[in-house]
Protein backbone atom coordinates (compact mmCIF):
# COMPACT_ATOMS: atom_id res chain seq x y z
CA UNK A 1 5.12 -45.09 84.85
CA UNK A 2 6.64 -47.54 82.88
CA UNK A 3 8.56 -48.54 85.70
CA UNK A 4 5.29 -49.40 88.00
CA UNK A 5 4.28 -51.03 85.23
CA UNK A 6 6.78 -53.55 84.80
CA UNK A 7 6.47 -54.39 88.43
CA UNK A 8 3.00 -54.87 88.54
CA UNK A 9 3.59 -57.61 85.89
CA UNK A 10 6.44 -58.91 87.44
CA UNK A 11 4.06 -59.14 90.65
CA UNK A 12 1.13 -60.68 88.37
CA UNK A 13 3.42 -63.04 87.50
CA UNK A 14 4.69 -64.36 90.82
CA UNK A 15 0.75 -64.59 91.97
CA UNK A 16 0.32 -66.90 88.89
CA UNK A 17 3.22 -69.26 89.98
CA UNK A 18 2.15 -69.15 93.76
CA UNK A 19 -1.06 -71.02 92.60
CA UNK A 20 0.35 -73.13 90.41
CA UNK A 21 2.71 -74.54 92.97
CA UNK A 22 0.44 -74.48 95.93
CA UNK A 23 -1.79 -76.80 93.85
CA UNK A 24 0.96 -78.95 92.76
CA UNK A 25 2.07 -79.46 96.50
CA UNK A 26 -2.04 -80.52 96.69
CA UNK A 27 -2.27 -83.15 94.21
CA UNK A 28 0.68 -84.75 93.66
CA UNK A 29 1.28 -88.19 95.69
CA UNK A 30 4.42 -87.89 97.98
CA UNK A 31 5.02 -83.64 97.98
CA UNK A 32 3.67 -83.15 101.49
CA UNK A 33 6.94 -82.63 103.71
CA UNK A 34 8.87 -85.23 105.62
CA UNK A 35 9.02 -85.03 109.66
CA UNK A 36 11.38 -86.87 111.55
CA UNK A 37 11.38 -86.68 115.45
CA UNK A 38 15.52 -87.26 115.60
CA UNK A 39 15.18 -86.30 119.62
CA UNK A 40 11.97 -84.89 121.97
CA UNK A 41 12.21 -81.98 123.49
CA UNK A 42 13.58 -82.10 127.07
CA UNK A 43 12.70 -79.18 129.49
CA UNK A 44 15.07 -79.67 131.87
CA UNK A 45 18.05 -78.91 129.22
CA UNK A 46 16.56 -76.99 126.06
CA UNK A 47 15.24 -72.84 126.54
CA UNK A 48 14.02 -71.94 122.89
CA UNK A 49 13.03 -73.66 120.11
CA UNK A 50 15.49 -72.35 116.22
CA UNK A 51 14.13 -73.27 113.61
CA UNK A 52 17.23 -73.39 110.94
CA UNK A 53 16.66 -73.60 107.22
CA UNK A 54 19.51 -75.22 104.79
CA UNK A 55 19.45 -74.24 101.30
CA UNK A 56 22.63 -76.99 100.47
CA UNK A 57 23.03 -80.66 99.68
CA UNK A 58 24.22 -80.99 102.94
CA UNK A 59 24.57 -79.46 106.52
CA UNK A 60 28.09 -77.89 106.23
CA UNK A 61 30.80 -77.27 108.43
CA UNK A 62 29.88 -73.87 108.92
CA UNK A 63 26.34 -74.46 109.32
CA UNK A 64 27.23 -77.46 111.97
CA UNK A 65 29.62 -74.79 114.42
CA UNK A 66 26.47 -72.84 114.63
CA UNK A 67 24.64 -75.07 115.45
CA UNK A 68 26.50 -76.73 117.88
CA UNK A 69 27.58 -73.13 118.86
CA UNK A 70 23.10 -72.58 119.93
CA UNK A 71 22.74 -76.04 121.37
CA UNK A 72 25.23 -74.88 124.51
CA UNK A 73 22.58 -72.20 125.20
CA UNK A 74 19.84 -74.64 124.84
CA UNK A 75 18.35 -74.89 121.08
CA UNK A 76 16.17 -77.55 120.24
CA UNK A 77 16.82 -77.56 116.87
CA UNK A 78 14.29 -77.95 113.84
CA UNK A 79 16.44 -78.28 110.69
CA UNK A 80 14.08 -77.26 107.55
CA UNK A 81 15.36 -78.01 103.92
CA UNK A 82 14.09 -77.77 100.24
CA UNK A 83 16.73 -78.74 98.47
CA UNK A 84 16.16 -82.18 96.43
CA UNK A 85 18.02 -85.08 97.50
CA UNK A 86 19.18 -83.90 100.12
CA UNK A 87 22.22 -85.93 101.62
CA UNK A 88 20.38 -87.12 104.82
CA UNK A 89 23.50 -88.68 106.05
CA UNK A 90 25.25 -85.03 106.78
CA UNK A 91 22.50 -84.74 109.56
CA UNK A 92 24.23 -85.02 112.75
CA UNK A 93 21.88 -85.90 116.12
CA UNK A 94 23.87 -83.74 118.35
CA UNK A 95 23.31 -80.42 116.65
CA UNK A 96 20.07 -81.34 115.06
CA UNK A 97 17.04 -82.40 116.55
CA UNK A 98 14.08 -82.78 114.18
CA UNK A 99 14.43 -83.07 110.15
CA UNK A 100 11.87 -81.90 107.89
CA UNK A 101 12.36 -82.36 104.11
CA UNK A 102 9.85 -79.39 102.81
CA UNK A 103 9.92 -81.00 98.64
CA UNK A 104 10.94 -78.32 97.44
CA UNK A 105 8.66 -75.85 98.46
CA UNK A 106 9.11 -72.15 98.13
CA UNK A 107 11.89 -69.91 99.61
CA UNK A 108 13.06 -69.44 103.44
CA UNK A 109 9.61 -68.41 104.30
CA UNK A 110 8.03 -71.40 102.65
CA UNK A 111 10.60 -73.66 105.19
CA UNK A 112 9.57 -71.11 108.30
CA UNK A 113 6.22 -71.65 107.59
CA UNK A 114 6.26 -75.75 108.10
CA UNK A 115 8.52 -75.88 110.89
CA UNK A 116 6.20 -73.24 112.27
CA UNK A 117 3.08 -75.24 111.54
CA UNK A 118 4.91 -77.94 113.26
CA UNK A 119 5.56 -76.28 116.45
CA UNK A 120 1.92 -75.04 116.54
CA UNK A 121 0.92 -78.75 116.25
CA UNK A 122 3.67 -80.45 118.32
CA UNK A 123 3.57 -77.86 121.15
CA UNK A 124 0.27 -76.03 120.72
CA UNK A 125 0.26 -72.92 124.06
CA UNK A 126 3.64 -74.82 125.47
CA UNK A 127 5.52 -73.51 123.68
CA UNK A 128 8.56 -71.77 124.89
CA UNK A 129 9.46 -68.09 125.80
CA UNK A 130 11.72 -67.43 122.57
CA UNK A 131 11.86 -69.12 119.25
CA UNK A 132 14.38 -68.04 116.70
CA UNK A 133 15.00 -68.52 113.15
CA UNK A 134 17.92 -68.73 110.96
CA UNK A 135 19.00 -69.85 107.59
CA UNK A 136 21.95 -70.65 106.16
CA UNK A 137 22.65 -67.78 104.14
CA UNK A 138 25.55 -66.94 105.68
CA UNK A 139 29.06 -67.97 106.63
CA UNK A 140 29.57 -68.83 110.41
CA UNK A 141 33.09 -67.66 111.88
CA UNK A 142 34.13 -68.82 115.63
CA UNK A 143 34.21 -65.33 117.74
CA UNK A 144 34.98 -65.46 121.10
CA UNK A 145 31.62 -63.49 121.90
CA UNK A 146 27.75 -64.42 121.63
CA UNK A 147 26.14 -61.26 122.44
CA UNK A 148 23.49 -61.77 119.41
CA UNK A 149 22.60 -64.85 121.08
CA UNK A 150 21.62 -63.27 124.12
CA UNK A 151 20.17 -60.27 122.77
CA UNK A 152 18.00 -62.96 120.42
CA UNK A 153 16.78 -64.70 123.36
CA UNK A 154 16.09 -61.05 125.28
CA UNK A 155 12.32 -61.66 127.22
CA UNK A 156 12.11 -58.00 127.33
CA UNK A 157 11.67 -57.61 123.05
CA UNK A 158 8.86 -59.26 121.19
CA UNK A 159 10.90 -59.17 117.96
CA UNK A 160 14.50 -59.28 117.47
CA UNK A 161 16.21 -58.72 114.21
CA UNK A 162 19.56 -58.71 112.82
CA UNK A 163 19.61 -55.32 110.99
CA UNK A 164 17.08 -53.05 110.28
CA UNK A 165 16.81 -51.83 106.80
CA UNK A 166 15.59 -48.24 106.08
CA UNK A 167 13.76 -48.75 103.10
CA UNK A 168 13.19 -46.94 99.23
CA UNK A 169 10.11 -46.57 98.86
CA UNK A 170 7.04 -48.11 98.04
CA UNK A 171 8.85 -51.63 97.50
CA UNK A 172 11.13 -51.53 100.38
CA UNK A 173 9.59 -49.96 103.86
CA UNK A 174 11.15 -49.92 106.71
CA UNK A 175 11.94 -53.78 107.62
CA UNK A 176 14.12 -55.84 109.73
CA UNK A 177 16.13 -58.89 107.79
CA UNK A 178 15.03 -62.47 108.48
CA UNK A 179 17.94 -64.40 107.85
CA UNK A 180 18.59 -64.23 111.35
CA UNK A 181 15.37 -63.24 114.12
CA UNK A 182 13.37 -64.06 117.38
CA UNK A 183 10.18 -64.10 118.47
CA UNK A 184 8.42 -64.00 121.69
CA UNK A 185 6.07 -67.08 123.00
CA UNK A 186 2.93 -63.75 122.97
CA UNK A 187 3.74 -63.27 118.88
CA UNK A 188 4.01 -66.94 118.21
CA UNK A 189 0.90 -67.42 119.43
CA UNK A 190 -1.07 -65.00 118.52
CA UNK A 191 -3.79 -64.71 115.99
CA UNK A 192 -1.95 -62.23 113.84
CA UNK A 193 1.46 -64.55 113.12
CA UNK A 194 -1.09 -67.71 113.00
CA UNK A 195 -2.74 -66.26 110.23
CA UNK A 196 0.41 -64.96 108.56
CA UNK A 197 1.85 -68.05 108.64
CA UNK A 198 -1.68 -70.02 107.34
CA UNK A 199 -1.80 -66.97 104.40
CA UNK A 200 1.73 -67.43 103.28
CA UNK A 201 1.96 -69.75 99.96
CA UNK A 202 4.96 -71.93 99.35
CA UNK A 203 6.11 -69.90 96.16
CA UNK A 204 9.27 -70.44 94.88
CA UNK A 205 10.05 -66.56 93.83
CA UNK A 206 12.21 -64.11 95.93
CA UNK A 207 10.29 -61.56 95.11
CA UNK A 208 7.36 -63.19 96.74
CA UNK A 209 9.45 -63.97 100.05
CA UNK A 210 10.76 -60.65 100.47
CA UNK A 211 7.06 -58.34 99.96
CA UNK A 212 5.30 -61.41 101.63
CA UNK A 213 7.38 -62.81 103.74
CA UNK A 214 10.04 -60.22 105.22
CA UNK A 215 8.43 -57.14 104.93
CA UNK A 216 5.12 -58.59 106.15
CA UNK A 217 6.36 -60.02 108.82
CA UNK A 218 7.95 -56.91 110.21
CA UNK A 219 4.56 -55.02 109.76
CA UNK A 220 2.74 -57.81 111.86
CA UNK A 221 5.35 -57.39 114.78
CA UNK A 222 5.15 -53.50 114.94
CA UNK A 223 1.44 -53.82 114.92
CA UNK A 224 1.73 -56.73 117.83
CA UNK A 225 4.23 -55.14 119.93
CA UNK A 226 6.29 -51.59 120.25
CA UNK A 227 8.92 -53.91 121.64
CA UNK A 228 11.02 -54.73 118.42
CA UNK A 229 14.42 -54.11 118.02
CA UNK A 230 17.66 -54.71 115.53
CA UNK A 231 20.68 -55.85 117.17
CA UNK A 232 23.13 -54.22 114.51
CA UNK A 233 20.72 -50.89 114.25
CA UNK A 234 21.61 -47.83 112.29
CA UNK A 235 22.49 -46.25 115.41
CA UNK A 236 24.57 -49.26 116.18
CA UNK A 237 26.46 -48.88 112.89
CA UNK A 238 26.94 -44.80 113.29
CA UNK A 239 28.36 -45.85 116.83
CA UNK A 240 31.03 -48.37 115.54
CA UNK A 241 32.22 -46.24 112.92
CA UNK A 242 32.87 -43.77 115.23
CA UNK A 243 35.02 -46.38 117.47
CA UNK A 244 36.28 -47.80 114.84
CA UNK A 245 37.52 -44.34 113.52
CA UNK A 246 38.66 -43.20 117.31
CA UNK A 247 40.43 -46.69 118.08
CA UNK A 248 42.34 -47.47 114.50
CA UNK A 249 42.26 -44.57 112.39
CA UNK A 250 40.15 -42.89 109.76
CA UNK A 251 42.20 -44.24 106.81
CA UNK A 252 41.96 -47.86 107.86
CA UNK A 253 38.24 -47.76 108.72
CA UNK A 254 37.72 -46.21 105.48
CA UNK A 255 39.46 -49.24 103.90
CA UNK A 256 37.40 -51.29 105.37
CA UNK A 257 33.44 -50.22 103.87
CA UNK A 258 34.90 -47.83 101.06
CA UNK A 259 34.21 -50.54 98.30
CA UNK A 260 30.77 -51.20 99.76
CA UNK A 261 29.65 -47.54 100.29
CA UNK A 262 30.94 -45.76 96.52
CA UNK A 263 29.82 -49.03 94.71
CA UNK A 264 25.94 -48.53 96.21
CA UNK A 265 26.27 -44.69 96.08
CA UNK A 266 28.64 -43.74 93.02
CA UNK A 267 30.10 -41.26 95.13
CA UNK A 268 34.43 -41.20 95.11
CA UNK A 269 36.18 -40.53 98.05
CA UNK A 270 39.57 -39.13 98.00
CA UNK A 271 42.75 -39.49 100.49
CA UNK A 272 42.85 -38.18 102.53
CA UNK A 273 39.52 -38.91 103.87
CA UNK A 274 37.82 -36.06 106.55
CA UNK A 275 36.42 -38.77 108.94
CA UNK A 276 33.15 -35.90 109.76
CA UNK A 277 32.25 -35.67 106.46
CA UNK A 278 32.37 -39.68 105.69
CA UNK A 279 30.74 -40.67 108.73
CA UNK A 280 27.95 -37.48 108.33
CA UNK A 281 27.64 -39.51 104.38
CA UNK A 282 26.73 -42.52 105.68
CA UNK A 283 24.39 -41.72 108.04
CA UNK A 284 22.85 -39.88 105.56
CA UNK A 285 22.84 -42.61 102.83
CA UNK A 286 21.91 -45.66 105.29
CA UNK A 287 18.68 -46.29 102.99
CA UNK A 288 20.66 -47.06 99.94
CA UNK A 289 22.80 -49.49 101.72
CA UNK A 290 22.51 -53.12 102.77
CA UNK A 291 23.78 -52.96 106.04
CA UNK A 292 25.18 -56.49 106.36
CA UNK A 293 26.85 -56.17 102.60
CA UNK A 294 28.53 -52.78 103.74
CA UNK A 295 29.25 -53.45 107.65
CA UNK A 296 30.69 -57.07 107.32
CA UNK A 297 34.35 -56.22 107.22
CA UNK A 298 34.13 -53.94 109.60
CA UNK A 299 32.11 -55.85 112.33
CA UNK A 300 34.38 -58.77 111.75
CA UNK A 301 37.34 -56.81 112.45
CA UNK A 302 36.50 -54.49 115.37
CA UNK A 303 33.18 -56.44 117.29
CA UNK A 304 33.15 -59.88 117.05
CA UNK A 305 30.31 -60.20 114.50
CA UNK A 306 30.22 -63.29 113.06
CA UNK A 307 28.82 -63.65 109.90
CA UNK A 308 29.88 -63.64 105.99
CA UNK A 309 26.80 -63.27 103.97
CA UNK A 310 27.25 -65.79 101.31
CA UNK A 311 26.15 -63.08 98.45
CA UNK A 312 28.57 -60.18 99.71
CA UNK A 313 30.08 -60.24 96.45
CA UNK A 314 26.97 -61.58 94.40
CA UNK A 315 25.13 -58.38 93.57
CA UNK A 316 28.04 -56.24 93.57
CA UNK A 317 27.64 -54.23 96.77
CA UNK A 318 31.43 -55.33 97.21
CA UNK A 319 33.89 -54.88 94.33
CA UNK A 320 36.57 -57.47 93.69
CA UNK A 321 39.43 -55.11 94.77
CA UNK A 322 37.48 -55.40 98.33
CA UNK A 323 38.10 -59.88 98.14
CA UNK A 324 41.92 -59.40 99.40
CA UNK A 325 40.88 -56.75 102.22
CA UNK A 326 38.71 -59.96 102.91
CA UNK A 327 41.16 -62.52 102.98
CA UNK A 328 43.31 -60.50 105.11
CA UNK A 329 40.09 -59.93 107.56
CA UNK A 330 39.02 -62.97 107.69
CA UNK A 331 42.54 -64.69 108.35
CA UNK A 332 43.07 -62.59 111.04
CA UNK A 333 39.75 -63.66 113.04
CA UNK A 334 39.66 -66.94 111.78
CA UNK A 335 42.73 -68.06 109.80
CA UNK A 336 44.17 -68.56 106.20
CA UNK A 337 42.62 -71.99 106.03
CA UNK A 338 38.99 -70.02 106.53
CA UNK A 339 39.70 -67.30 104.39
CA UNK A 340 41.36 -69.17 102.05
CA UNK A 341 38.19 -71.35 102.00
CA UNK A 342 35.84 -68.33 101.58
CA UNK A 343 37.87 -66.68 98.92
CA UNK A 344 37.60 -69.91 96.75
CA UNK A 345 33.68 -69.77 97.27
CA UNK A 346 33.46 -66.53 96.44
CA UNK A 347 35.91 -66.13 93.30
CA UNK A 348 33.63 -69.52 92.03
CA UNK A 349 30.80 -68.15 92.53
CA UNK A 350 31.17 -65.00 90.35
CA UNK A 351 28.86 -62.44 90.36
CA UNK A 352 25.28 -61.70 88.65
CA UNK A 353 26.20 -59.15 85.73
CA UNK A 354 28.41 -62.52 84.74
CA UNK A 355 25.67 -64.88 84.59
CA UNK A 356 24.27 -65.16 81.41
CA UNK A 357 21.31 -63.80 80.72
CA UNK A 358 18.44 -66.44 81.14
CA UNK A 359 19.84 -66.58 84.92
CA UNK A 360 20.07 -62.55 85.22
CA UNK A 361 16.00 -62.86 83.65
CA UNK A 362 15.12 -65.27 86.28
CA UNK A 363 16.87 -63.57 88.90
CA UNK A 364 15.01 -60.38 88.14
CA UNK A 365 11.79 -61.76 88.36
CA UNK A 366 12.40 -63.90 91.58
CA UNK A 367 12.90 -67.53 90.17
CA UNK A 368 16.72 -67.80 90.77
C-alpha cells in the first residue's frame, strides 16, 4: 500500500511539472523550437524519413557513422536536440538534413513529438512508406551486417521495435523500447498517433516519457495494427543462446550474460554450468531483465548487433567485473582504440548508487 502510494505522488508530481513547463514553453519570448531546412527532400534518392534525437553538445563520432551508415539506404534525416547550446557547428550536411533546436523541452518523446509535428506540416498525406526513429542513447559499432535496417524499413509490419520488454506489472506492460523503432505511412497518419502525438506534453521527467510516451505508444500500435513486431524478440534471444551455446560452448556463453542475469535475479550460478537448466532460467526470468542490458555482449559477439547502450553499466544490470569481458568484446568487433574509448566513458561515468544523493532523489522521481 505504501508502495502505490508513493507512486501515485511521485506521478502527482510529474503532472504538476508537465504544466508548469508546457506553460513556460507558452509564454516565454524565444522557447518555441528552431527549424532549419539544411537540404529538401529529394524523391528520386531518399525512401524514409528518421527522425534522430541527440541528447549531447554535439553530434559525435558515433552518432555521425550511423548516420551516414542510414543515409546509404536513403534517410532523410531530421536531427532533433534539447540540449542548451548546442554546438551547431558539429552538424554535418551530408548526414543531416534538417536541424531542429527543441529549447529544452522534455525527454526523447518531447523531441519525437516536434519533428513529428514537423513532418505532419511539411509533408501532410506524402509522406513516405516508413519513418523511423532513433536517439542517441546508444553506442554505434561498424558491423559488417544491417539486417535491423531492413527489418525497420519492412512494408509488411506497421510497427517495428528493437526489443520487446515483458513487463512487471501494473507499471511496466508489455512494451516495445523506443530508442530505436519504425512506423508505417497508415500509423503515421492516422488519427490515433495524431492525437498521441498532439496529447503528449513536453515534460522533462523520465517517468513521464516512459508511462506516456513508450508504453503508450506501444498500446496505440497494437490497437492500430496486429502487425507489430521486435527485431531482437524473446524468442530471438532464446534462439541465440541456444547457437551461441551449440557453436562456442556453454561456459563461454555463460561468461558472456552471467553478470547481467545474477545481478537482476540474485540467483548464483556455479561451474560448471548445465546449459538446460540456464537457458530453461532465462526464459523463465525474461520479465525481470532488460533485454538490451543483458544481451549486449552476447549479440556483439555472435550476430552482428551493433549497439552499446550508453547506461549498460549505469543502473547496475552489469557489474564492473563484466567492463573487461567488454573491452575484450568490443576490441574484437571493433578494436582497442573503440573499446578503449568505451571503457573510459564508462569507468567516468560511474554508476547511480555512487551519485550522491540529490542526483539518486532526482533520478527516482524522473528529473535526472
Amino acid at each position: 500500500m505504501l508502495r502505490v502510494m508513493a507512486e501515485i505522488f511521485l506521478e502527482a508530481i510529474a503532472v504538476v511539472v508537465a504544466y508548469a513547463q508546457q506553460l513556460r514553453f507558452h509564454v516565454l519570448p524565444g522557447s518555441r523550437p528552431e527549424i532549419r531546412e539544411l537540404r529538401a527532400w529529394d524523391g528520386a534518392k531518399d525512401r524514409f524519413i528518421l527522425i534522430y534525437v541527440g541528447y549531447s553538445h554535439a553530434i559525435d563520432d558515433f552518432s555521425r557513422s550511423y548516420l551516414g551508415r542510414l543515409k546509404k539506404h536513403g534517410a532523410y534525416v531530421i536531427f532533433v536536440t534539447n540540449f542548451p547550446g548546442f554546438d551547431v557547428q558539429s552538424l554535418d550536411s551530408s548526414c543531416v538534413d534538417v536541424y531542429i533546436d527543441n529549447r529544452d523541452r522534455g525527454w526523447d518523446f518531447a523531441q519525437y513529438k516536434t519533428a513529428s509535428e514537423y513532418v505532419m506540416e511539411r509533408f501532410g498525406e506524402d509522406v513516405p512508406q516508413k519513418l523511423v526513429y532513433a536517439n542517441d542513447s546508444v553506442f554505434y559499432i561498424e558491423r559488417n551486417g544491417d539486417d535491423h535496417v531492413s527489418n525497420l524499413l519492412d512494408e509488411q509490419f506497421d510497427f517495428v521495435g528493437a526489443f520487446e520488454l515483458s513487463g512487471r506489472g501494473r507499471n511496466s506492460p508489455w512494451h516495445l523500447s523506443s530508442w530505436l523503432f519504425s512506423v508505417s505511412r497508415g500509423l503515421f497518419l492516422s488519427k490515433e498517433m495524431r492525437g498521441f502525438w498532439s496529447g503528449h506534453l513536453p515534460l522533462k521527467n523520465k517517468r513521464y516519457a516512459i508511462r506516456n510516451g513508450e508504453h503508450k505508444l506501444t498500446a496505440i500500435a497494437l490497437a492500430y495494427s496486429s502487425k507489430v513486431r521486435a527485431i531482437y524478440s524473446n524468442d530471438y534471444l532464446i534462439s541465440a543462446l541456444r547457437q551461441s551455446i551449440s557453436r562456442k560452448g556453454s561456459d563461454r556463453t555463460f561468461a558472456l550474460i552471467s553478470s547481467a542475469i545474477q545481478n537482476s535475479c540474485e540467483r548464483k550460478f556455479h561451474d560448471p554450468v548445465d546449459a538446460e537448466d540456464f537457458v530453461n532460467f532465462v526464459r523463465r526470468n525474461l520479465y525481470a531483465f532488460s533485454p538490451i542490458h543483458v544481451f549486449s555482449l552476447l549479440l556483439i559477439a555472435d550476430f552482428e548487433f551493433p549497439f552499446v547502450k550508453k547506461d549498460l553499466f549505469w543502473f547496475g544490470n552489469q557489474t564492473y567485473d563484466a567492463l573487461w569481458k567488454f573491452e575484450e568484446v568490443i576490441s574484437q568487433v571493433a578494436g582497442m582504440e573503440v573499446a578503449s574509448e568505451l571503457l573510459r566513458y564508462f569507468l567516468r561515468r560511474g554508476r547511480l548508487s555512487e551519485a550522491g544523493l540529490k542526483y539518486r532523489l532526482k533520478q527516482r522521481i524522473g528529473l535526472a
